[in-house]
C-alpha atoms as a PDB file:
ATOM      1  CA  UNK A   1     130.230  62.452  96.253  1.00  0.00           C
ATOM      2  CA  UNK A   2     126.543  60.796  94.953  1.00  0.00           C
ATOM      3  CA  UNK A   3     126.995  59.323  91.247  1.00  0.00           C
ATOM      4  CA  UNK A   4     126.056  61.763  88.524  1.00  0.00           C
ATOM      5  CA  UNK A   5     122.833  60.299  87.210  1.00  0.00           C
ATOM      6  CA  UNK A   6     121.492  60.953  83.950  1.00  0.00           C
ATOM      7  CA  UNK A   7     117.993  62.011  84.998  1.00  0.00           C
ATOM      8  CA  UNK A   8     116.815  64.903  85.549  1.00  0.00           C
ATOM      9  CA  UNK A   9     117.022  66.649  89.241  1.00  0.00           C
ATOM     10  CA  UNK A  10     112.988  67.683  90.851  1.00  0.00           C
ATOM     11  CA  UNK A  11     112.653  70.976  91.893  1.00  0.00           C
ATOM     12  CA  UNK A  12     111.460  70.730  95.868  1.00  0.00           C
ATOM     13  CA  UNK A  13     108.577  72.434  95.819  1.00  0.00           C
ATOM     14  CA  UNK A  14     108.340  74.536  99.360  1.00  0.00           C
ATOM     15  CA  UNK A  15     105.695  71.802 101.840  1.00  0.00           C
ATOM     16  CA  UNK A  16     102.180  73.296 101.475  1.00  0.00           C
ATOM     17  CA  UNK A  17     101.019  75.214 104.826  1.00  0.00           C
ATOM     18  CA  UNK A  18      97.540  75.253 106.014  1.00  0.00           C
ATOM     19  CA  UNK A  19      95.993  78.186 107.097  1.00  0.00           C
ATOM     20  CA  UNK A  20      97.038  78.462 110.314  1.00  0.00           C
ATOM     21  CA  UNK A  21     100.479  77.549 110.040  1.00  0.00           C
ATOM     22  CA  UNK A  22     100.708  80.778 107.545  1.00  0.00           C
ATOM     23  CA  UNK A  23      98.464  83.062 109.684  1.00  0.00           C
ATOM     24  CA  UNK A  24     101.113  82.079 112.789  1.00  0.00           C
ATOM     25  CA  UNK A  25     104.145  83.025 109.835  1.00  0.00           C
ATOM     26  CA  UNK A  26     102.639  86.084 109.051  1.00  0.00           C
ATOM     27  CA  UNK A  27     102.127  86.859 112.677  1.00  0.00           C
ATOM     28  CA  UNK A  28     105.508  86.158 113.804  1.00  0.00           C
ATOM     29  CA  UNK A  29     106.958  88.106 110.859  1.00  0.00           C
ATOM     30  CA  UNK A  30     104.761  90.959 111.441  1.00  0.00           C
ATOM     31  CA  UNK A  31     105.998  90.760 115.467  1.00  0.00           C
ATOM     32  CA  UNK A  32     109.725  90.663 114.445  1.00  0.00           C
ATOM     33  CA  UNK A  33     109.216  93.701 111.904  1.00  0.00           C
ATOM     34  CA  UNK A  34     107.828  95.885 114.399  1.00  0.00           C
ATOM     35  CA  UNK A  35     110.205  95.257 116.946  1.00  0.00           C
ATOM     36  CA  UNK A  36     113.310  95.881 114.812  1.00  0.00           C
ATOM     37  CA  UNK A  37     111.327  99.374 114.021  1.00  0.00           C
ATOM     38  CA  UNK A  38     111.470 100.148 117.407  1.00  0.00           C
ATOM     39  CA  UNK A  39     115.058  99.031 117.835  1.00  0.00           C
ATOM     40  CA  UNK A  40     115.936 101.050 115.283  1.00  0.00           C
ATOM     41  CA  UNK A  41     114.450 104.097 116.363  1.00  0.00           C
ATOM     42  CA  UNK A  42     116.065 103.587 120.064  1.00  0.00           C
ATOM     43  CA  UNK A  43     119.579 103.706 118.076  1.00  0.00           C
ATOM     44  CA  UNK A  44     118.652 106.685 116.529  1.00  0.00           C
ATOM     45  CA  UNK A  45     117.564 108.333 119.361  1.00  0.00           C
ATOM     46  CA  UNK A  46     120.587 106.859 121.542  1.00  0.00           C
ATOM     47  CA  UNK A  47     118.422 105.132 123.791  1.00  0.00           C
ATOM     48  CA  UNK A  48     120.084 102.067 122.714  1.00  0.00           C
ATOM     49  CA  UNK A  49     123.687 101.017 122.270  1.00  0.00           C
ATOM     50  CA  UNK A  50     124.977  99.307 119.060  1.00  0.00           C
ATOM     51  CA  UNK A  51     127.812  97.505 121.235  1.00  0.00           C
ATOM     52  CA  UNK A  52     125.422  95.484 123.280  1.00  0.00           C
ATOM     53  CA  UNK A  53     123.141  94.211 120.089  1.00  0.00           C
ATOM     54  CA  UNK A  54     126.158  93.101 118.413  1.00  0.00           C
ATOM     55  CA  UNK A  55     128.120  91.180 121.143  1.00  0.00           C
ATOM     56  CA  UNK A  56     124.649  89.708 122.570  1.00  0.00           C
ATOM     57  CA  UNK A  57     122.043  90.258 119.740  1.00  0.00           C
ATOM     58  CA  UNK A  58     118.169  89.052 120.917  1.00  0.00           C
ATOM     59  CA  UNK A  59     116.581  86.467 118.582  1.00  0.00           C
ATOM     60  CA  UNK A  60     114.392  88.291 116.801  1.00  0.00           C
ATOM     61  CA  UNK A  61     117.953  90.507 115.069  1.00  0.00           C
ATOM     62  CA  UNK A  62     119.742  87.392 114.477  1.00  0.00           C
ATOM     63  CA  UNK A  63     118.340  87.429 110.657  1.00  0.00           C
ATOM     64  CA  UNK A  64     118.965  91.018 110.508  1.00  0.00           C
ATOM     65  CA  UNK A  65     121.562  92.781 107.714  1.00  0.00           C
ATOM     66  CA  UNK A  66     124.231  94.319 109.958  1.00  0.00           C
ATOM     67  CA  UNK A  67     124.654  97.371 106.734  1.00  0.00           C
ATOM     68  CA  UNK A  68     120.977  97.714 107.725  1.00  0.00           C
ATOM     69  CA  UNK A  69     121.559  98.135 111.970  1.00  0.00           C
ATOM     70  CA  UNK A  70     124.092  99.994 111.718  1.00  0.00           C
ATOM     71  CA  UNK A  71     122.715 102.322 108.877  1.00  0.00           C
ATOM     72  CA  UNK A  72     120.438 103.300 112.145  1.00  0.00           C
ATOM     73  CA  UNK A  73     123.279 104.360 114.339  1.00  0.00           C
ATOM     74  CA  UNK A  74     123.581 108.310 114.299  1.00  0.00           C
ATOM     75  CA  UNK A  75     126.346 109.801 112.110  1.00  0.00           C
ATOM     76  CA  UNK A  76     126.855 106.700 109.982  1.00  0.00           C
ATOM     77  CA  UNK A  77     125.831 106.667 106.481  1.00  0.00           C
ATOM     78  CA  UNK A  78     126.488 104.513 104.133  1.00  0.00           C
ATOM     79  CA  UNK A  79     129.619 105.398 102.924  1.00  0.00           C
ATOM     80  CA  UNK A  80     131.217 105.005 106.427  1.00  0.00           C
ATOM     81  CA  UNK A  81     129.279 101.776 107.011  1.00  0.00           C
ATOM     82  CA  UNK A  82     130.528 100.393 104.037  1.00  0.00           C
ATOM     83  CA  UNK A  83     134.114 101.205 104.690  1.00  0.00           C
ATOM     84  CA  UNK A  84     133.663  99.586 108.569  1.00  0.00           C
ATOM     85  CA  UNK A  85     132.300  96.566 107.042  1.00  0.00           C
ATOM     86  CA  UNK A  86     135.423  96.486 104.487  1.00  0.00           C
ATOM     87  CA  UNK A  87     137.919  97.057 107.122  1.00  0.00           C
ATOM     88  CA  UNK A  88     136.155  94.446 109.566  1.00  0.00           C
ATOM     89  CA  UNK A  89     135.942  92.093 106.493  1.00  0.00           C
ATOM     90  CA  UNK A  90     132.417  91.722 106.659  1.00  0.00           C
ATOM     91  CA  UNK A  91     129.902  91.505 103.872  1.00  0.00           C
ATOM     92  CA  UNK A  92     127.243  93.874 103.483  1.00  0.00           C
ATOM     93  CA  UNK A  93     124.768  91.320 103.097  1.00  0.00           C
ATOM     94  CA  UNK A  94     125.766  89.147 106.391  1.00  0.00           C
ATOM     95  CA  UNK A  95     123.299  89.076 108.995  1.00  0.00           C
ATOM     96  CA  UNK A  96     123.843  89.513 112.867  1.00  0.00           C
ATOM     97  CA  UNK A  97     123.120  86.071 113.058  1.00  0.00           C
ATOM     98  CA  UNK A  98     126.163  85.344 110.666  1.00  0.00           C
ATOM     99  CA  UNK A  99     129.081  87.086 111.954  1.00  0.00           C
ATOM    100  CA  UNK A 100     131.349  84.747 113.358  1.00  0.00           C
ATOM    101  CA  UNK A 101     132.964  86.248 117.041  1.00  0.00           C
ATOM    102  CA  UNK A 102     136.501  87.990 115.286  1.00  0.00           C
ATOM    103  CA  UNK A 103     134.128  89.800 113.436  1.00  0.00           C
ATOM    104  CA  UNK A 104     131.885  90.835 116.322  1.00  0.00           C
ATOM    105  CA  UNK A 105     134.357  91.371 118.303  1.00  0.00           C
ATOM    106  CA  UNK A 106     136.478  93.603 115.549  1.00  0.00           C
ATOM    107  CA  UNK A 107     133.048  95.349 114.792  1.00  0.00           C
ATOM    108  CA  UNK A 108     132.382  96.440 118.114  1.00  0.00           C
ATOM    109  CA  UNK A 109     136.097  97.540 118.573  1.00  0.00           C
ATOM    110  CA  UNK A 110     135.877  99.984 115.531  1.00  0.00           C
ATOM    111  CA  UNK A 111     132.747 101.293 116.133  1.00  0.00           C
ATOM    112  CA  UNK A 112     134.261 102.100 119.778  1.00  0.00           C
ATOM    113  CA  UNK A 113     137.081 104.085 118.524  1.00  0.00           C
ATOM    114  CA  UNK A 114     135.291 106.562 116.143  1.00  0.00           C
END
């Protein structure tokens, strides 16, 4: 553990970008947007299964809310997302990204049985 010191702790201040660097950002943001649009539209129109994205999600999901993917699946609302998440142990607010492989694994197994 560092020695408590009696001065006061700096703020880090976020490294300033140039122009490019936050053109490329926005761009890549912008790209990763879209494509979870279109993801979530091929769940709702069952061209897409849940099962695969969350056993094997791509990189551009990874920082994804799993409330919000799975809010996309037809027939699941938020009251019966919320109550898989609870069961599963899972926090609304965990991304894909986040879920460690019980709860992946106990995810895809619930969402298989209903």
């Amino acid at each position: 553990m560092p020695p408590v010191s009696d001065s006061p702790t700096k703020a880090l201040a976020a490294p300033e970008r140039s122009l490019v660097q936050r053109m490329e950002a926005l761009q890549r943001a912008n790209d990763i947007r879209s494509r979870r649009a279109q993801l979530k539209r091929d769940l709702k129109a069952g061209r897409q299964a849940i099962h695969e994205l969350l056993l094997d999600p791509p990189e551009y999901l990874e920082t994804a809310k799993v409330f919000d993917l799975l809010l996309a699946v037809p027939k699941y609302g938020r009251v019966k997302v919320n109550k898989i998440l609870s069961t599963c142990r899972i926090s609304p607010s965990k991304t894909i990204g986040g879920l460690s492989q019980r709860q992946r694994t106990e995810l895809v197994e619930l969402m298989r049985r209903r």
